[in-house]
Protein backbone atom coordinates (compact mmCIF):
# COMPACT_ATOMS: atom_id res chain seq x y z
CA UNK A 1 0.00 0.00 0.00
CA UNK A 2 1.09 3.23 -0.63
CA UNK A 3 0.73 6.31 1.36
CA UNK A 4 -1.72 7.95 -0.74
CA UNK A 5 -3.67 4.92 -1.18
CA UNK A 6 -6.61 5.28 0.91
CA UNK A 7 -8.11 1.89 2.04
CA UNK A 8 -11.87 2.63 2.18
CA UNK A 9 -14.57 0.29 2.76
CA UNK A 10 -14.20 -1.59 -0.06
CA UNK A 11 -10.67 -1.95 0.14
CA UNK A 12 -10.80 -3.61 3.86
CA UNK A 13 -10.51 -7.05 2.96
CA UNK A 14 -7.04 -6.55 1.20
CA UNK A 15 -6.03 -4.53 3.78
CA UNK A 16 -6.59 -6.93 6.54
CA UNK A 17 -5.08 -10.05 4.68
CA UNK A 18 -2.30 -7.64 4.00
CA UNK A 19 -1.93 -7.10 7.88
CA UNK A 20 -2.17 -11.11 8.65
CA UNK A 21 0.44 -11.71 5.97
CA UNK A 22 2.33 -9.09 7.86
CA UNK A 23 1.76 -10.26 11.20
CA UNK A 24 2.79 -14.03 10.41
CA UNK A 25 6.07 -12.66 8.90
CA UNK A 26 6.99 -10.76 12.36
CA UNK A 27 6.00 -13.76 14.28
CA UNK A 28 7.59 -16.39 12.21
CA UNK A 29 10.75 -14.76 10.16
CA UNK A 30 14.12 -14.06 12.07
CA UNK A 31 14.14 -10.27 10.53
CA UNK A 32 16.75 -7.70 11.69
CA UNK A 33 15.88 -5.30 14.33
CA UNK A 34 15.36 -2.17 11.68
CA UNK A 35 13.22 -4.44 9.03
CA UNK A 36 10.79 -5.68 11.79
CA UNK A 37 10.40 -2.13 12.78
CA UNK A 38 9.83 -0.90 9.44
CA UNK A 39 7.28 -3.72 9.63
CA UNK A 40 5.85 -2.92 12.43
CA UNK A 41 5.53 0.50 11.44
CA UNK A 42 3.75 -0.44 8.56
CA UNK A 43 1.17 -2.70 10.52
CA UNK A 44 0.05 0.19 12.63
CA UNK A 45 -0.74 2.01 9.43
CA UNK A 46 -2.61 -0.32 7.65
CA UNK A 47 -4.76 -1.48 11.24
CA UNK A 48 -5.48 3.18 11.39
CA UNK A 49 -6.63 2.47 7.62
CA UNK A 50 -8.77 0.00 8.76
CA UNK A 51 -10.34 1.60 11.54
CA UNK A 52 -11.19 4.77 9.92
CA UNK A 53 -12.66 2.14 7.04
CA UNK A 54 -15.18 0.64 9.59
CA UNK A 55 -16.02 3.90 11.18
CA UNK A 56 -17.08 4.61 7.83
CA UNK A 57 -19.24 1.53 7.17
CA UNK A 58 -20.55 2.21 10.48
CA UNK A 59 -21.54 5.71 10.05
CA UNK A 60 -23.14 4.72 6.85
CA UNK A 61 -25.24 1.96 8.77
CA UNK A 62 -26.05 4.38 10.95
CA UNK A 63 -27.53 6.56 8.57
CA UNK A 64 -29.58 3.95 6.51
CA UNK A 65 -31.09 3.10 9.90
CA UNK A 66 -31.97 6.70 10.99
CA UNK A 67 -33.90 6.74 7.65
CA UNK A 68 -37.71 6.43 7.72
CA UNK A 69 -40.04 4.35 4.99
CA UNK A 70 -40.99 8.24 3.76
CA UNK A 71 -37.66 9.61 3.87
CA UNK A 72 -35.94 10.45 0.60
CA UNK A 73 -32.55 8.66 0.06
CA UNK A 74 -29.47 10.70 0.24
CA UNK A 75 -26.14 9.93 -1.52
CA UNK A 76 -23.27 9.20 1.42
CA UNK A 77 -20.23 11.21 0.54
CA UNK A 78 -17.20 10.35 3.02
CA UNK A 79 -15.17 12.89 4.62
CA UNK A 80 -11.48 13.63 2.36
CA UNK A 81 -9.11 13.44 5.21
């Protein structure tokens, strides 16, 4: 992933098999102190990504829910952080 890449809601499932890939390779791999760092690093940016991708989803559940049988629909349009 790159740092521009945003993960988004759809993009959460390669994220998170990204960050189990990731995760095994810490656990399993004899890396050198600066490359598990670097790793690590890059975990804890992917598992942010991920969060701000289900607050998302949730806010968007939330919405539909607040919604009413009379209500008109209204397009969702995520904040550009």
């Amino acid at each position: 992933m790159t740092p521009k890449q945003k993960t988004g809601v759809s993009g959460l499932e390669k994220s998170l098999e990204e960050l189990e890939i990731l995760v095994e390779r810490l656990e399993n791999e004899e890396l050198p102190l600066a490359e598990a760092l670097k790793e690590f690093e890059r975990g804890v940016k992917i598992t942010r990504e991920c969060q701000t991708a289900l607050k998302e989803a949730e806010q968007t559940v939330e919405i539909l829910l607040k919604k009413t049988v009379d209500a008109d629909p209204e397009a969702f349009e995520p904040d550009d952080d």
